[in-house]
C-alpha atoms as a PDB file:
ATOM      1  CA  UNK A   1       5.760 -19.582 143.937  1.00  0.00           C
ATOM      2  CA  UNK A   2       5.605 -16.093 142.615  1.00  0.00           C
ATOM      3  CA  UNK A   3       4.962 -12.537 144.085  1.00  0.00           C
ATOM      4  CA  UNK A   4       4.609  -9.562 142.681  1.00  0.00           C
ATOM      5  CA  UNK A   5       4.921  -6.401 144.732  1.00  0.00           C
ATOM      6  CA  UNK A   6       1.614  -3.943 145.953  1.00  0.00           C
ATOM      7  CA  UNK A   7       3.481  -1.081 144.043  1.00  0.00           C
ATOM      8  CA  UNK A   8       4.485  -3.340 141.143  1.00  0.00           C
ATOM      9  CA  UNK A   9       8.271  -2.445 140.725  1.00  0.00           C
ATOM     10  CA  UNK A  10       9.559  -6.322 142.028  1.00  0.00           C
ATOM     11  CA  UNK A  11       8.397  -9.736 141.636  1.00  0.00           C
ATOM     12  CA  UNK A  12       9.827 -12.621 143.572  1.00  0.00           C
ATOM     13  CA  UNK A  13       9.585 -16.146 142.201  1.00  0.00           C
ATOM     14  CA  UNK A  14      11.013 -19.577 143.985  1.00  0.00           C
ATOM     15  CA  UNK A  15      12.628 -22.087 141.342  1.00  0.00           C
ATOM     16  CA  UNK A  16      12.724 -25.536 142.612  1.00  0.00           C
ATOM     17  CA  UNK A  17      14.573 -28.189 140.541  1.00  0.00           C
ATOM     18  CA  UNK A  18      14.530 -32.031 139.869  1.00  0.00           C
ATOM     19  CA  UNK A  19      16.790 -32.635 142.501  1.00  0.00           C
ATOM     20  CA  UNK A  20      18.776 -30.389 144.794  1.00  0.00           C
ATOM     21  CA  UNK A  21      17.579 -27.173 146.612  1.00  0.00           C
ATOM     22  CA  UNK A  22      14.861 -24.533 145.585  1.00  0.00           C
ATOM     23  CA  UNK A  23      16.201 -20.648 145.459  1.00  0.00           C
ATOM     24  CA  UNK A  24      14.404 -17.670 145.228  1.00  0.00           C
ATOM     25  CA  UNK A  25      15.184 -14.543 142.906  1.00  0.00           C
ATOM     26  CA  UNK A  26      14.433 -11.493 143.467  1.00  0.00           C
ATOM     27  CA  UNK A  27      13.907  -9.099 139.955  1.00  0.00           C
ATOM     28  CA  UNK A  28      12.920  -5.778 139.447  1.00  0.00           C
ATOM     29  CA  UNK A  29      10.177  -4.296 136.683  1.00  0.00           C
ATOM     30  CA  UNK A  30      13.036  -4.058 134.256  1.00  0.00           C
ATOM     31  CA  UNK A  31      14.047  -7.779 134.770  1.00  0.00           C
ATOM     32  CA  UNK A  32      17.172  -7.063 136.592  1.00  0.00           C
ATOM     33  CA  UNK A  33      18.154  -9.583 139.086  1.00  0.00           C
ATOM     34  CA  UNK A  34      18.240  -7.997 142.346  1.00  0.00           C
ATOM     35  CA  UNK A  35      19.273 -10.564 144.979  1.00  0.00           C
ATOM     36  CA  UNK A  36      19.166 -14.505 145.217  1.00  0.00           C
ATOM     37  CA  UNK A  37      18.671 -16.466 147.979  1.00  0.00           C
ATOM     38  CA  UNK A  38      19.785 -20.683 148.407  1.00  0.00           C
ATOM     39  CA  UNK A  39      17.490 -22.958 149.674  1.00  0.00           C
ATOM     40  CA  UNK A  40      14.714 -20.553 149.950  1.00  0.00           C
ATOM     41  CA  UNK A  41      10.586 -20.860 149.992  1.00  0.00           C
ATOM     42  CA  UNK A  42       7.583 -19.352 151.478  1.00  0.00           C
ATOM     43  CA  UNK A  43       7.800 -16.122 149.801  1.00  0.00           C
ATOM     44  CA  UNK A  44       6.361 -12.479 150.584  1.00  0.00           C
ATOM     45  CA  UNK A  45       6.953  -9.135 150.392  1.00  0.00           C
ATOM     46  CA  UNK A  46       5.748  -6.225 152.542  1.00  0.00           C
ATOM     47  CA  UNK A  47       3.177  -4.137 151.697  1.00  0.00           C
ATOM     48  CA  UNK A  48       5.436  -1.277 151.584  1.00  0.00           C
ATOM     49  CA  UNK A  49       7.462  -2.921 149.341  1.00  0.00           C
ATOM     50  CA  UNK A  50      10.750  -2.632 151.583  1.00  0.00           C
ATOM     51  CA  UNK A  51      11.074  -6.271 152.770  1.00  0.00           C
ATOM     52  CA  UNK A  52      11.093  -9.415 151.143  1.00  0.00           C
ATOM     53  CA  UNK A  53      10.186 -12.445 153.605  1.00  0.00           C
ATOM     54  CA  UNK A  54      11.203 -16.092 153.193  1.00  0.00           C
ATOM     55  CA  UNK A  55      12.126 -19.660 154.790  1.00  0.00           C
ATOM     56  CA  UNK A  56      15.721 -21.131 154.430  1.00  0.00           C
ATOM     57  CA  UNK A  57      15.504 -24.852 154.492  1.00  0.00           C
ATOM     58  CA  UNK A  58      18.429 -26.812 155.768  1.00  0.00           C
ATOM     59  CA  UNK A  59      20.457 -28.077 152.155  1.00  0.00           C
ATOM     60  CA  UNK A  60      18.964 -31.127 151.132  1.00  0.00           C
ATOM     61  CA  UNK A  61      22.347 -32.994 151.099  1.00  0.00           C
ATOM     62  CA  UNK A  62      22.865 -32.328 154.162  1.00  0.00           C
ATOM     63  CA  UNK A  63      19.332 -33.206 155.288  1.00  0.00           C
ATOM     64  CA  UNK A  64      20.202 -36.769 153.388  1.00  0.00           C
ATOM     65  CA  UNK A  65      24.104 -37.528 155.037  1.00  0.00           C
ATOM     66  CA  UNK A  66      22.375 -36.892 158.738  1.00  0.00           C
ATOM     67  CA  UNK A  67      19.445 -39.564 158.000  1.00  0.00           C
ATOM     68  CA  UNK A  68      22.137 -41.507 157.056  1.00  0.00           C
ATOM     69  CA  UNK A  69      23.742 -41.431 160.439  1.00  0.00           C
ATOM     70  CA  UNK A  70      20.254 -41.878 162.259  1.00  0.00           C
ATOM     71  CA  UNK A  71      20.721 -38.352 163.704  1.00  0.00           C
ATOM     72  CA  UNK A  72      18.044 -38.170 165.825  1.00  0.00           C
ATOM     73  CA  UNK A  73      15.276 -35.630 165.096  1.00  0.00           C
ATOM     74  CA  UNK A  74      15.387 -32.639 167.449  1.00  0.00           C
ATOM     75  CA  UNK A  75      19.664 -32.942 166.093  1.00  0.00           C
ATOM     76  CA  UNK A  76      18.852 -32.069 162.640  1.00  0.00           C
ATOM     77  CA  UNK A  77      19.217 -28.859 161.300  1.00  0.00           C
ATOM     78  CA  UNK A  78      16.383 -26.511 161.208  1.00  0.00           C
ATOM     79  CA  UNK A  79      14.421 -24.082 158.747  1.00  0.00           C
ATOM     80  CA  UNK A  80      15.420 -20.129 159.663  1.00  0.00           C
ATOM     81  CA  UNK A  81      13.810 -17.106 158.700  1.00  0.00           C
ATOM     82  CA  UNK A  82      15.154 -14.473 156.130  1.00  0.00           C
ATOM     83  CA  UNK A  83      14.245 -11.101 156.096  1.00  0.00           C
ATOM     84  CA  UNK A  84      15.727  -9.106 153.334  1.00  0.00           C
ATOM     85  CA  UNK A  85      16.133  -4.880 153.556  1.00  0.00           C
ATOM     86  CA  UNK A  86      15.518  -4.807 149.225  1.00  0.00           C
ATOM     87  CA  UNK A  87      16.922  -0.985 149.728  1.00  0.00           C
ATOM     88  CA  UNK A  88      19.687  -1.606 151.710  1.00  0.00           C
ATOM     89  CA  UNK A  89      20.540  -4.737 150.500  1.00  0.00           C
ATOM     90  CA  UNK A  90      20.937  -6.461 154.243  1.00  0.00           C
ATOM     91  CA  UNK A  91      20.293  -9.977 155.019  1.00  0.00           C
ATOM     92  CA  UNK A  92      18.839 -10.644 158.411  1.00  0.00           C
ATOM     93  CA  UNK A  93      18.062 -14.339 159.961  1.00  0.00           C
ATOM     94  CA  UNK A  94      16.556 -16.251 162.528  1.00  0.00           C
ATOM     95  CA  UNK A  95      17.359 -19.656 163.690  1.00  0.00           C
ATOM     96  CA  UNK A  96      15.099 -22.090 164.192  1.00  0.00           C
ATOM     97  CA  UNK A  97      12.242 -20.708 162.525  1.00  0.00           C
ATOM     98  CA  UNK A  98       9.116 -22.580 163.642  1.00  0.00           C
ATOM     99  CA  UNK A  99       6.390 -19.704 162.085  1.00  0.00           C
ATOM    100  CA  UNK A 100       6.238 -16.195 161.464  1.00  0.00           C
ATOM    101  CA  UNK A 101       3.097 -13.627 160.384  1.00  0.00           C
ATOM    102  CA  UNK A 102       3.255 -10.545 158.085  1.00  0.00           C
ATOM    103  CA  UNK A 103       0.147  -8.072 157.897  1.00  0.00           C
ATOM    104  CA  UNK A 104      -1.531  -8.021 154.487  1.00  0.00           C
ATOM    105  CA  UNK A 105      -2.434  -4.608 154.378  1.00  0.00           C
ATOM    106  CA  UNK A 106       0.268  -2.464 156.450  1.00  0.00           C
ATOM    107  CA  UNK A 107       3.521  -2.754 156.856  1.00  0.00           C
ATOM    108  CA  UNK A 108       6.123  -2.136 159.078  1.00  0.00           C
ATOM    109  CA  UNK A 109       6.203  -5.033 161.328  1.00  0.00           C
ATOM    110  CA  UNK A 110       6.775  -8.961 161.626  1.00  0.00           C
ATOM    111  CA  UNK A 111       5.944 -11.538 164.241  1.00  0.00           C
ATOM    112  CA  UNK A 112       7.602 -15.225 164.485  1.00  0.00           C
ATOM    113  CA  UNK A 113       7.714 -17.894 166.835  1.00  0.00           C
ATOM    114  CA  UNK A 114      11.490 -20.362 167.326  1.00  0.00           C
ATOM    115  CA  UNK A 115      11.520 -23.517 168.015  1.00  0.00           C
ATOM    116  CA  UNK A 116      13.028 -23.713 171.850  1.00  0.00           C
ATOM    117  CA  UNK A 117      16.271 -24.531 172.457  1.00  0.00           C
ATOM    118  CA  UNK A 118      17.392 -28.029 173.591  1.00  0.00           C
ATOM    119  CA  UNK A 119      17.879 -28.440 177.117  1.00  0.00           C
ATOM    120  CA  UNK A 120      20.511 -30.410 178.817  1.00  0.00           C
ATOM    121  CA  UNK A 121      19.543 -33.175 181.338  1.00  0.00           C
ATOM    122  CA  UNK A 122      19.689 -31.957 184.992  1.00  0.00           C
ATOM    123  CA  UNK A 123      23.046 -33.126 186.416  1.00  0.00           C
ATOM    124  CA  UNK A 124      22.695 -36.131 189.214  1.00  0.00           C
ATOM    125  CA  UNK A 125      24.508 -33.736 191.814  1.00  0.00           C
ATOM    126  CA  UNK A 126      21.903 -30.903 191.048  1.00  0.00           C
ATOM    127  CA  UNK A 127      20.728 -29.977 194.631  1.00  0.00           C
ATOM    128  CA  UNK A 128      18.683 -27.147 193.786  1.00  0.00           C
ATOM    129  CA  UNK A 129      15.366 -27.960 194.783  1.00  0.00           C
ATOM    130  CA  UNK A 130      17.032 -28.640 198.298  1.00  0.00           C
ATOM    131  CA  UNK A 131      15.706 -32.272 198.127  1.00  0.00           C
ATOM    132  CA  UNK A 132      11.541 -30.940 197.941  1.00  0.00           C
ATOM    133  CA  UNK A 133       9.612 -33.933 196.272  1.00  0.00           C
ATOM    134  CA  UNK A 134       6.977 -31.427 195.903  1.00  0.00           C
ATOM    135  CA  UNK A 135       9.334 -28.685 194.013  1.00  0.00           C
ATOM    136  CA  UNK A 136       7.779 -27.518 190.426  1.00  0.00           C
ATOM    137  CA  UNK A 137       9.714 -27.944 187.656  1.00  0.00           C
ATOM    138  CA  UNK A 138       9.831 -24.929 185.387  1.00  0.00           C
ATOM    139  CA  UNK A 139       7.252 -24.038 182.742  1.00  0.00           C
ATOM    140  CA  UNK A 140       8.715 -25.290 179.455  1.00  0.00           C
ATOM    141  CA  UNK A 141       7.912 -24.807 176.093  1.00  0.00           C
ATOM    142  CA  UNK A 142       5.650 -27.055 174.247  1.00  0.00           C
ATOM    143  CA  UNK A 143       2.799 -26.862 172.051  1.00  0.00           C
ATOM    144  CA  UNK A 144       0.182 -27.385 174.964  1.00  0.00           C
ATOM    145  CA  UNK A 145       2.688 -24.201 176.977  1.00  0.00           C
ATOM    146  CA  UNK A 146       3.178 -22.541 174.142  1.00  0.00           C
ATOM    147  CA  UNK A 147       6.251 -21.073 172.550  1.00  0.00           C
ATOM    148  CA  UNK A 148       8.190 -18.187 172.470  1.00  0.00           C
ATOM    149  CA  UNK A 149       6.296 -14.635 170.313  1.00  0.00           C
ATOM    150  CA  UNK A 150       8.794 -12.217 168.613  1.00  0.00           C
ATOM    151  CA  UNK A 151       7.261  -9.097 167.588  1.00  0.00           C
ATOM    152  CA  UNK A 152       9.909  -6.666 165.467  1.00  0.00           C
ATOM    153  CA  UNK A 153       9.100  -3.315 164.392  1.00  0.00           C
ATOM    154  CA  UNK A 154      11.147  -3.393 160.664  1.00  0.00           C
ATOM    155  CA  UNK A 155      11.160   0.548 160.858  1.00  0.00           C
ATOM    156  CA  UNK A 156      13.688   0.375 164.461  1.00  0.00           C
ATOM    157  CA  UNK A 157      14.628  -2.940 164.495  1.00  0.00           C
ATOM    158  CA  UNK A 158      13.179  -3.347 168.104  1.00  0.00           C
ATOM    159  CA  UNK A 159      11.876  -6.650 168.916  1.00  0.00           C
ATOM    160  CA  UNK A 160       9.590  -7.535 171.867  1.00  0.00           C
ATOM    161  CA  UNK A 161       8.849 -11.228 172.796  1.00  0.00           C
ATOM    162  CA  UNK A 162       6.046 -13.241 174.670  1.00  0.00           C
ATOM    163  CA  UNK A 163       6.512 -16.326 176.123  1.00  0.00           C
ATOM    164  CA  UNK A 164       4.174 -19.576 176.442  1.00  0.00           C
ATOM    165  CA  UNK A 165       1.854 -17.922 172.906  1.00  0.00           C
ATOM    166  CA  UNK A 166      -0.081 -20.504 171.612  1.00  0.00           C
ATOM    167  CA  UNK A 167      -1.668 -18.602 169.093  1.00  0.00           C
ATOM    168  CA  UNK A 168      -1.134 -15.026 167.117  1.00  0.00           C
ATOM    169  CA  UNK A 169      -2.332 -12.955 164.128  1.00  0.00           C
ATOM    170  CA  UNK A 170      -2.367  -9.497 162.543  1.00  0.00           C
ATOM    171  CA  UNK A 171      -5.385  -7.509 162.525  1.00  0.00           C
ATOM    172  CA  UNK A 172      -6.375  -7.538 158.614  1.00  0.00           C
ATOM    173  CA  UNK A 173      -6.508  -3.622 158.641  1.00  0.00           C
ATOM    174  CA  UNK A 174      -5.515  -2.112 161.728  1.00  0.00           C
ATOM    175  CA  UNK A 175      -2.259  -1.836 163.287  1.00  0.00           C
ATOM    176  CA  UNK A 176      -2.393  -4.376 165.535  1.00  0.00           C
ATOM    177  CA  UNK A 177      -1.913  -8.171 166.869  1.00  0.00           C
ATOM    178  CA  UNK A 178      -3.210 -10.608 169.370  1.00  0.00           C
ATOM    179  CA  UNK A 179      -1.960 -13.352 170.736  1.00  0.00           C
ATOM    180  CA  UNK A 180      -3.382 -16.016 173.397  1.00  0.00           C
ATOM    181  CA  UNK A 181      -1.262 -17.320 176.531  1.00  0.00           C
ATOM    182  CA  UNK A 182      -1.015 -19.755 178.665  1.00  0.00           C
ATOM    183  CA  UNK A 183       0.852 -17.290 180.886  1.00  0.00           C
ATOM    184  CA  UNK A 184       4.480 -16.452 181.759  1.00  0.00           C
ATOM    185  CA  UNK A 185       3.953 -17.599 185.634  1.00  0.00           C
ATOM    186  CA  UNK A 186       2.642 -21.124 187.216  1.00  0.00           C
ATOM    187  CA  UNK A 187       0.375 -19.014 188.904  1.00  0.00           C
ATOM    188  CA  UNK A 188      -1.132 -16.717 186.256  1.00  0.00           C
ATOM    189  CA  UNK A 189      -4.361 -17.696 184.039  1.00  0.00           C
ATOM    190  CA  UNK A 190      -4.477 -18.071 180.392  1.00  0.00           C
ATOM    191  CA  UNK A 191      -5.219 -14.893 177.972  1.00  0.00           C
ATOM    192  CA  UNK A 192      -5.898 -13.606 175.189  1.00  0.00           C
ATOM    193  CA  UNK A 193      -4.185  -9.898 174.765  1.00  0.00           C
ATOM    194  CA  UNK A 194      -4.351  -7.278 171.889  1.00  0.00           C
ATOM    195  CA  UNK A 195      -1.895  -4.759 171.415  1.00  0.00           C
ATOM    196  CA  UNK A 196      -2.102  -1.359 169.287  1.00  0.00           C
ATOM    197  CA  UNK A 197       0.968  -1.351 167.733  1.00  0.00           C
ATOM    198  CA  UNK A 198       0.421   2.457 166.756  1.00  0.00           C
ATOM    199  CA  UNK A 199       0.251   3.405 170.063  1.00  0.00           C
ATOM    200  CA  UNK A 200       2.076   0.797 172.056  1.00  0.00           C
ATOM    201  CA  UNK A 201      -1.071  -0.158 174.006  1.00  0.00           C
ATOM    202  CA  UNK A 202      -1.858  -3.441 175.681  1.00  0.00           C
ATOM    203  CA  UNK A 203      -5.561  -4.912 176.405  1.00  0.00           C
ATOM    204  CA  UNK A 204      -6.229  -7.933 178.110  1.00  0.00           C
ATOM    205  CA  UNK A 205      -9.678  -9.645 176.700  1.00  0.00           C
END
């Protein structure tokens, strides 16, 4: 993997070798290492230059000693997101990274989905439901439900989030992003909303 930056002063390549884990460096037009980053892939950097985007994969050894043990799959470790501040030289991550979306064109934002959190089994002496047979569990997330939407504005650092979004993208061009859900309540009906980012405005299609 390489990248090279819309204004051409960086270019971010991924080195993978034989065995062990892949790492990406980060150089400037003059060569000069800028920042380096373990277990790294899936490489981009914003249009304005600012951020550099990646995946950190859980270390491989790691990965290998929990097979050995038969650790069951939703117990291994999982990927996380990186997003690096190139000026300020700040680090930020995500855990449990399932996918995230950059615009192509315009910067200034970033959208991911996590992986949800594992639940713990309903105690035997949970009485909530008051003994109702006909009690609904809650909406959970799955990939018929949907998962969780993160949208973060790089600029503030605000993030917003969407649950139950099966489905999201940046518009190519404008500043903007839609997303499709299966809705937030039992009772609601599935959607498909766009949202000017620009202006902070919501449409329901």
């Amino acid at each position: 993997e390489r990248v090279i930056s819309d204004d051409g002063t960086l270019i971010a390549f991924r080195t993978e070798p034989w065995t062990g884990d892949p790492f990406i460096a980060l150089h400037d037009s003059n060569g000069t290492l800028k920042a380096s980053f373990n277990c790294a892939t899936g490489i981009s950097i914003t249009p304005d230059s600012r951020y550099l985007i990646f995946t950190v994969k859980p270390p491989e050894e790691k990965v290998k000693e929990l097979k050995l043990k038969k650790t069951k799959k939703e117990d291994m470790p999982q990927d996380m997101l990186g997003i690096y501040d190139i000026r300020e030289g700040v680090t930020d991550t995500i855990a449990r990274l399932k996918s995230y979306k950059v615009p192509s064109k315009w910067a200034g934002w970033i959208a991911w989905q996590t992986e949800p959190v594992k639940e713990k089994p309903a105690s035997p002496k949970d009485t909530s439901d008051n003994g109702n047979k006909n009690h609904k569990k809650p909406k959970t997330e799955s990939a018929e439900n949907g998962y969780t939407l993160f949208v973060r504005n790089l600029s503030t650092g605000n993030t917003d989030s969407v649950r139950f979004v099966t489905d999201y993208l940046f518009a190519e061009e404008a500043e903007m992003i839609m997303y499709a859900t299966t809705g937030d309540d039992p009772d609601t009906v599935p959607e498909v909303v766009l949202i000017d980012l620009g202006k902070g405005v919501k449409s329901v299609l």
